[in-house]
C-alpha atoms as a PDB file:
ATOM      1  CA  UNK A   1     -18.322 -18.910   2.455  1.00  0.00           C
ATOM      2  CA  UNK A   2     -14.390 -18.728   2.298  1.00  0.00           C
ATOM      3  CA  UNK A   3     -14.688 -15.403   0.185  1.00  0.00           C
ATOM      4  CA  UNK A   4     -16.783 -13.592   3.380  1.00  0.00           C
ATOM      5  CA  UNK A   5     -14.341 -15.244   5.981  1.00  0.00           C
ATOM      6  CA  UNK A   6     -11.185 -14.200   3.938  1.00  0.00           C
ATOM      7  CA  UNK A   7     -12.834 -10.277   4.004  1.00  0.00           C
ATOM      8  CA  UNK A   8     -13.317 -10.702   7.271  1.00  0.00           C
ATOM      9  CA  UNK A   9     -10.295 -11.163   8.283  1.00  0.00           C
ATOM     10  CA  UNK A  10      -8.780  -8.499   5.677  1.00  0.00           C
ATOM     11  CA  UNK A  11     -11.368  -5.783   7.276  1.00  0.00           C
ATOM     12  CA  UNK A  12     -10.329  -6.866  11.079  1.00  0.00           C
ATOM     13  CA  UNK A  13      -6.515  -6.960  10.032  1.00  0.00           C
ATOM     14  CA  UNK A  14      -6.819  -3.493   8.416  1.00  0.00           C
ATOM     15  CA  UNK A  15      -8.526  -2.140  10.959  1.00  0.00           C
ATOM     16  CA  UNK A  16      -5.780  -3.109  13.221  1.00  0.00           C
ATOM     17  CA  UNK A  17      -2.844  -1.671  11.216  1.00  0.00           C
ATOM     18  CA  UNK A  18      -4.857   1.973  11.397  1.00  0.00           C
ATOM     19  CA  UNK A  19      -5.143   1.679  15.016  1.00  0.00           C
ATOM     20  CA  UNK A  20      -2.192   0.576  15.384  1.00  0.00           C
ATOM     21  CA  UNK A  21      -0.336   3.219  13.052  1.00  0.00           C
ATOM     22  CA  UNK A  22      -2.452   6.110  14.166  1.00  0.00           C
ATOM     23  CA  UNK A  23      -1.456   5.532  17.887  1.00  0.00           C
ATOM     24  CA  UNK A  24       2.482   5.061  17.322  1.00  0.00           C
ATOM     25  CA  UNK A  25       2.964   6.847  13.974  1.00  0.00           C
ATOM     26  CA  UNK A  26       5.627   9.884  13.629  1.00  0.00           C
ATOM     27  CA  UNK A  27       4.082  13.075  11.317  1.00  0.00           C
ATOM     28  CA  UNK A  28       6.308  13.076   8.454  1.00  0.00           C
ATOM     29  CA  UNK A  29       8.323  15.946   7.310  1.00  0.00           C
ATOM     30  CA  UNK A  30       7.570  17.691   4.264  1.00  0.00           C
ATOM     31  CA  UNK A  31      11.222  16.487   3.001  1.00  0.00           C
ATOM     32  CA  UNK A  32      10.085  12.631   3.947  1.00  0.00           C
ATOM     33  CA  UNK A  33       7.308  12.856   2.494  1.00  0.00           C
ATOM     34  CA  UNK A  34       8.234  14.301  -1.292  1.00  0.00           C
ATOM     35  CA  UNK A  35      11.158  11.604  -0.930  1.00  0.00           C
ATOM     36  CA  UNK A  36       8.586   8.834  -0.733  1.00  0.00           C
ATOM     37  CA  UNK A  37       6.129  10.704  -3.225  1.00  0.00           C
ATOM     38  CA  UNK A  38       9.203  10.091  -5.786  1.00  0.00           C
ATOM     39  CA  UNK A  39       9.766   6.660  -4.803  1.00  0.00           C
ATOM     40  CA  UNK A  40       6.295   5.815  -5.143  1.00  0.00           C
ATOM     41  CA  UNK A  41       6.144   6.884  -8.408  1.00  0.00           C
ATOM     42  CA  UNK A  42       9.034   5.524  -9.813  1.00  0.00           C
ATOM     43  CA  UNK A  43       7.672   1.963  -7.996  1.00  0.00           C
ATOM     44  CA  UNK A  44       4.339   2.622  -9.877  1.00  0.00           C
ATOM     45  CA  UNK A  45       5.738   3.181 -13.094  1.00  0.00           C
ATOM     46  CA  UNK A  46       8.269  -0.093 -12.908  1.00  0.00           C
ATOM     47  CA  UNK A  47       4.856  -1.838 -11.949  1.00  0.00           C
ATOM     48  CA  UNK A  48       2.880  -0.225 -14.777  1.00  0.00           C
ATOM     49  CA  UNK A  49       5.331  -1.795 -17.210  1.00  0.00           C
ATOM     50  CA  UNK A  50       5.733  -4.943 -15.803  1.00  0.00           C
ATOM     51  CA  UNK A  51       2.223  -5.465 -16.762  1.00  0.00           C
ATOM     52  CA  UNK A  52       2.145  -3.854 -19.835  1.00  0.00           C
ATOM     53  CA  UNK A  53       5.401  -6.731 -20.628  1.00  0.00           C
ATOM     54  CA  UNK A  54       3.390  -9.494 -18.666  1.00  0.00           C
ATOM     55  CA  UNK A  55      -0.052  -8.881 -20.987  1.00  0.00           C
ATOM     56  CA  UNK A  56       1.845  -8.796 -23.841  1.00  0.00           C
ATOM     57  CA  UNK A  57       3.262 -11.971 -23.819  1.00  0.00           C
END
């Protein structure tokens, strides 16, 4: 029962945010948005190997 009450509230949260973002969000340039594409990816790979490190010991 906590597990459906917990998704619940995840789903009704969500849903929120998009509303929410899709009303008061800004379109990104294409310059913002290859920015972020390179911090994302640099994020991704420092998590990547964190886990890698973590499983391993």
């Amino acid at each position: 029962m906590k597990l459906i009450s917990i998704l619940v509230i995840l789903f009704i949260s969500l849903f929120v945010v998009v509303k929410l973002t899709e009303k008061h969000g800004k379109p990104m340039t294409a310059e913002q948005q290859s920015k972020l594409s390179r911090i994302a990816m640099v994020l991704i790979f420092v998590m990547i190997v964190a886990g890698l490190i973590k499983s391993c010991s």
